[in-house]
Protein backbone atom coordinates (compact mmCIF):
# COMPACT_ATOMS: atom_id res chain seq x y z
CA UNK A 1 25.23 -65.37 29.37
CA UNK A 2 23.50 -68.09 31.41
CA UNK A 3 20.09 -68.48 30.83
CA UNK A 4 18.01 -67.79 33.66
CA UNK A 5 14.61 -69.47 32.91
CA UNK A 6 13.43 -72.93 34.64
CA UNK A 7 14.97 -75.70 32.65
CA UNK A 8 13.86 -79.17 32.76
CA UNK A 9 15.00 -82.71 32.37
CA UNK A 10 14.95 -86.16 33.39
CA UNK A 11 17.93 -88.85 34.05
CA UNK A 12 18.78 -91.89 36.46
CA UNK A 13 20.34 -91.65 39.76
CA UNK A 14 23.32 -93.64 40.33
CA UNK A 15 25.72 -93.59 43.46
CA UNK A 16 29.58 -92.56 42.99
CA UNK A 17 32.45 -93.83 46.06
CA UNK A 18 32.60 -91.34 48.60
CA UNK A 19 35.99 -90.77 50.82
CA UNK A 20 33.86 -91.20 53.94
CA UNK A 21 31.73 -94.36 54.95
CA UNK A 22 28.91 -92.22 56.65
CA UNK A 23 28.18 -90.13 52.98
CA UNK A 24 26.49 -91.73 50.28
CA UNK A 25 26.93 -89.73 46.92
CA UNK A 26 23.64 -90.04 44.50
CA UNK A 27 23.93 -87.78 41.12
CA UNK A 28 22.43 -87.89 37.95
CA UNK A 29 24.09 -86.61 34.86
CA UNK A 30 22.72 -83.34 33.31
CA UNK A 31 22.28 -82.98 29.65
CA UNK A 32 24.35 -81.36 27.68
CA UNK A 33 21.58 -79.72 26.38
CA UNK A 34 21.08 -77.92 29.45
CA UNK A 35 24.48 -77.48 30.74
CA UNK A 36 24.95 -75.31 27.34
CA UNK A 37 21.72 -73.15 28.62
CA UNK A 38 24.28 -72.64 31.81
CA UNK A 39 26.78 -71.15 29.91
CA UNK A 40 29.07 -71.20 32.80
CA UNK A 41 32.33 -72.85 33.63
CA UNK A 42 32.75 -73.99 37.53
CA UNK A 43 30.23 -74.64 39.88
CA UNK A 44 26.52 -73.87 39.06
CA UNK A 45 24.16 -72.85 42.19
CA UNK A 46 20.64 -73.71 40.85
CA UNK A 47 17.00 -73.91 42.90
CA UNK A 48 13.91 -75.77 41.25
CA UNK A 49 12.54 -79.32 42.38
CA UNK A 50 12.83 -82.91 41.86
CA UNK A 51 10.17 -84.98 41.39
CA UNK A 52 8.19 -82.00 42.62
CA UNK A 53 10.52 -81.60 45.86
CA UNK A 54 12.07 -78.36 46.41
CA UNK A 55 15.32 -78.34 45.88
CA UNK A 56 18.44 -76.31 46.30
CA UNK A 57 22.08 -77.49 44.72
CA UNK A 58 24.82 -76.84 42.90
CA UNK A 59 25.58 -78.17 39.83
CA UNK A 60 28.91 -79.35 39.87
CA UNK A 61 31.55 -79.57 36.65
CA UNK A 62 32.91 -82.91 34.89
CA UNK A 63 34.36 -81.91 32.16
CA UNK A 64 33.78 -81.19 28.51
CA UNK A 65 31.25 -78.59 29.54
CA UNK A 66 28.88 -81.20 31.49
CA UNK A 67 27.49 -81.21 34.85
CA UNK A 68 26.26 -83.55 37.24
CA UNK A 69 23.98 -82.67 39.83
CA UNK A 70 24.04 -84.39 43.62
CA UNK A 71 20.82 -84.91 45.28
CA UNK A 72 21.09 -85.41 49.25
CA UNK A 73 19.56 -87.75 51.31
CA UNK A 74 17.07 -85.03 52.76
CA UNK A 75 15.50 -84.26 49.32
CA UNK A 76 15.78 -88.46 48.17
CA UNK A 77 13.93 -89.20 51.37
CA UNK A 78 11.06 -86.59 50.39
CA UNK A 79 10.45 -88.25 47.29
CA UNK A 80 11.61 -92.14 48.35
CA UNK A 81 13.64 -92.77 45.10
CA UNK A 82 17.49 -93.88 44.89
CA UNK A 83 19.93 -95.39 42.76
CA UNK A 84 18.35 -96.51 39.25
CA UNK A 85 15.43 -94.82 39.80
CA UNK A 86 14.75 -92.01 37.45
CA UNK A 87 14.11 -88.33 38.26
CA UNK A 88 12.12 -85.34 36.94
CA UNK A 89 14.52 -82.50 37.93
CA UNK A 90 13.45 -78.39 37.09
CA UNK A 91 16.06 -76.04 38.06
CA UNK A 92 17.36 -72.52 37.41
CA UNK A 93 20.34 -70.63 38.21
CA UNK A 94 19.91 -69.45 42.16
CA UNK A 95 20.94 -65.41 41.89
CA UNK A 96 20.33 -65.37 45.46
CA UNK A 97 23.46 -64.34 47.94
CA UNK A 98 24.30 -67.59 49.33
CA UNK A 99 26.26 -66.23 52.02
CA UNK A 100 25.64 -67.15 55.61
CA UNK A 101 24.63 -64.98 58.24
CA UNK A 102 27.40 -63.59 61.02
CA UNK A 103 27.06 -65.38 63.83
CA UNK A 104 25.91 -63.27 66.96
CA UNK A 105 29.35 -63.98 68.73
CA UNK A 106 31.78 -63.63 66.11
CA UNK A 107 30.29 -60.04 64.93
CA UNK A 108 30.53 -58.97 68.88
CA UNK A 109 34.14 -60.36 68.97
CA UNK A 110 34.98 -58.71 65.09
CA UNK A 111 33.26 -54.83 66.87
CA UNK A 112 35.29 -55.23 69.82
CA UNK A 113 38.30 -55.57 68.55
CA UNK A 114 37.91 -52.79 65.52
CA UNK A 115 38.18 -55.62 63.42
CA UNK A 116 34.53 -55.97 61.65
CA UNK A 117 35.49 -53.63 58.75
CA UNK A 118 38.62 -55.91 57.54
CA UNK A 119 36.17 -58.96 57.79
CA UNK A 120 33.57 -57.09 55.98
CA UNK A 121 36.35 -56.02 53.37
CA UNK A 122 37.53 -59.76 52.61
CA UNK A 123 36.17 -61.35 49.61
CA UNK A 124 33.25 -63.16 50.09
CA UNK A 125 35.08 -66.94 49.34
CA UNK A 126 37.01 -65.73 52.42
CA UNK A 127 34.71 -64.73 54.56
CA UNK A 128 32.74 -68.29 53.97
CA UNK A 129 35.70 -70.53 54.54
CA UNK A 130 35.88 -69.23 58.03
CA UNK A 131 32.26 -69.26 58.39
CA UNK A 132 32.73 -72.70 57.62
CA UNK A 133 35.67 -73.78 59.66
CA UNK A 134 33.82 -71.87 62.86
CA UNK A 135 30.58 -73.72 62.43
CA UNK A 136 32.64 -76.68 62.32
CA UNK A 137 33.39 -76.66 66.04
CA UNK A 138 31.88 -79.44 68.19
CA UNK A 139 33.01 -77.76 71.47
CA UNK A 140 32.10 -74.17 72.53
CA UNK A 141 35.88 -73.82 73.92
CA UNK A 142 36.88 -74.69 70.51
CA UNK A 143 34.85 -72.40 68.31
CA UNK A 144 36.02 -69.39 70.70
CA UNK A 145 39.47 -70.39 69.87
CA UNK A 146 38.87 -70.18 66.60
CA UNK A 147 36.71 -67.11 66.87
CA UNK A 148 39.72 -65.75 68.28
CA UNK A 149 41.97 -66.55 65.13
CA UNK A 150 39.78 -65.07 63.03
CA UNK A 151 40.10 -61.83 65.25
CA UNK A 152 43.73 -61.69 65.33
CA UNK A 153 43.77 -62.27 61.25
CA UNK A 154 41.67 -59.83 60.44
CA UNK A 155 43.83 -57.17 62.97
CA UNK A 156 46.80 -57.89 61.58
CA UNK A 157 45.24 -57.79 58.20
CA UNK A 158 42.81 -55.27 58.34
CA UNK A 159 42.57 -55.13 54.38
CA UNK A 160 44.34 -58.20 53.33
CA UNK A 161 43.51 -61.94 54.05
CA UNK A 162 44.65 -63.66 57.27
CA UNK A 163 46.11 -66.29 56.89
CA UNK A 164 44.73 -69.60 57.77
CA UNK A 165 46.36 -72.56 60.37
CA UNK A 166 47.27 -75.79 59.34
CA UNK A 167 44.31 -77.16 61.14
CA UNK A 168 42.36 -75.30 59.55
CA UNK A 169 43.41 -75.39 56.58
CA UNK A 170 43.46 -79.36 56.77
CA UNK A 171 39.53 -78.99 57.40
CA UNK A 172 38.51 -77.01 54.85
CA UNK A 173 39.83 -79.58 52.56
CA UNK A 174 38.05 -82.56 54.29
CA UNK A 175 35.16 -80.51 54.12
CA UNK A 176 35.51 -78.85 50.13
CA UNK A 177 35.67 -82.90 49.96
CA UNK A 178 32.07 -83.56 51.10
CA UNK A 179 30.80 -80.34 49.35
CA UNK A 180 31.78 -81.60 46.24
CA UNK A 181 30.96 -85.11 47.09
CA UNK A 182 27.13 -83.95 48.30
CA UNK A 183 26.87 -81.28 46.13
CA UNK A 184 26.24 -79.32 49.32
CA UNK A 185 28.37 -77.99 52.36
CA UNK A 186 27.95 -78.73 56.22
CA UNK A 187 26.29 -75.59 57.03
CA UNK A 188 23.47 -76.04 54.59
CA UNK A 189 24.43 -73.22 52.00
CA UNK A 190 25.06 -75.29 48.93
CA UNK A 191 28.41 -73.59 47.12
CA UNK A 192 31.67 -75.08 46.13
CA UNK A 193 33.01 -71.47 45.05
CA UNK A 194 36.67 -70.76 46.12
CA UNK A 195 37.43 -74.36 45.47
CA UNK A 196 39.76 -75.98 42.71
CA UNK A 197 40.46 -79.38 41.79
CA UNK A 198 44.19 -79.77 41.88
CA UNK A 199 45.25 -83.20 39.48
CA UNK A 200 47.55 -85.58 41.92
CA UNK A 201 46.91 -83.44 45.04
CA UNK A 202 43.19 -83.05 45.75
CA UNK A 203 41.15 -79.85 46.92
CA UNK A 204 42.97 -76.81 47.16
CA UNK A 205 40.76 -73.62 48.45
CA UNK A 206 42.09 -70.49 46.56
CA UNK A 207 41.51 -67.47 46.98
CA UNK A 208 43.91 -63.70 46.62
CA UNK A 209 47.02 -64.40 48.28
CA UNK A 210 45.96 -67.53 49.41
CA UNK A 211 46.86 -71.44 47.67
CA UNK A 212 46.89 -74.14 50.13
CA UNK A 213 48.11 -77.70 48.45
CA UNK A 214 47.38 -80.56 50.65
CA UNK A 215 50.47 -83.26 49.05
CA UNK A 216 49.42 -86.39 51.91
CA UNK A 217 46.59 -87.31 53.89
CA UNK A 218 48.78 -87.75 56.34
CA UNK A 219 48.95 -83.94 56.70
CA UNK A 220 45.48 -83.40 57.74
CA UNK A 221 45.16 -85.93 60.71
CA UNK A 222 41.27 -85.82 62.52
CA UNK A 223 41.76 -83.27 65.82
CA UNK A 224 39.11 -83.21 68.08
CA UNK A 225 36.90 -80.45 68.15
């Protein structure tokens, strides 16, 4: 069982190559001392401070039952420290529902369309992925379109998951990229959960009846939007 109290420790941030020029990845390693107090295999959401800074992360898996933990540049700039500095992190495992809220539009689109109950029935990986995907729309004609996708998917799968477009599905793994990169995601809920680390292929979200394998880069060309 993971433990629960505030756990403290100290290390050195260093910076690890990011896939993207405009995000700079900072960690520091965790001890395994504290990993152990974890007790938990995947990704770790934990609130607490550094250097006396609120913070809220995830801890994020390396192997042999280790973590490392991202800090972004909102919570180095509060406390003015970066690579080979050293940090005083606290933290504790975040039992809060990470989840975000419905947007305003989507819910009015989901109750018109008798679809809000299959949304509400999807598992809650699923439900965040196209949370995600919507609130990645730059244009307003493009987030209806996609508001209108997730309509027709949950319709047609009123208690099953829809199914997801290439596009989309080519996002989600540029962005599971930068979540795991940051140790946060674009719309400021800080989870990696429903993402796997495929060896040779990259990010693959998962979830029931879904696997999507990205095999090239050249599959998930930039659209606009």
């Amino acid at each position: 069982m993971a433990d629960t109290s505030e756990l403290g420790f100290e290390g050195e941030l260093y910076e690890l190559a990011s896939n993207y020029p405009h995000i700079i990845n900072v960690a520091m390693d965790v001890p395994a001392s504290v990993s152990r107090a974890f007790g938990s295999r995947g990704h770790v959401p934990v609130v607490g401070t550094a250097d006396g800074v609120p913070l809220t992360a995830t801890l994020v898996p390396v192997g042999e039952g280790r973590y490392r933990l991202y800090l972004d540049g909102q919570v180095r700039s509060a406390f003015g420290k970066g690579p080979g500095d050293r940090v005083e992190v606290r933290v504790r495992l975040d039992t809060s529902d990470r989840m975000p809220e419905l947007p305003a539009d989507l819910e009015e689109a989901l109750q018109a369309h008798d679809a809000l109950a299959a949304w509400e029935a999807l598992r809650p990986s699923r439900r965040k992925e196209s949370l995600v995907v919507l609130a990645d729309a730059k244009r307003a004609t493009t987030r209806q379109k996609r508001i209108t996708r997730i309509v027709q998917g949950n319709r047609r799968r009123r208690t099953s998951t829809p199914a997801l477009s290439q596009a989309d599905r080519c996002l989600l793994r540029r962005r599971a990229v930068e979540v795991v990169e940051r140790g946060s995601d674009p719309i400021g809920h800080r989870s990696t959960h429903g993402f796997t680390m495929a060896p040779g292929v990259g990010l693959e979200p998962t979830t029931r009846g879904l696997t999507v394998r990205i095999r090239r880069r050249s599959e998930c060309r930039r659209t606009k939007g």
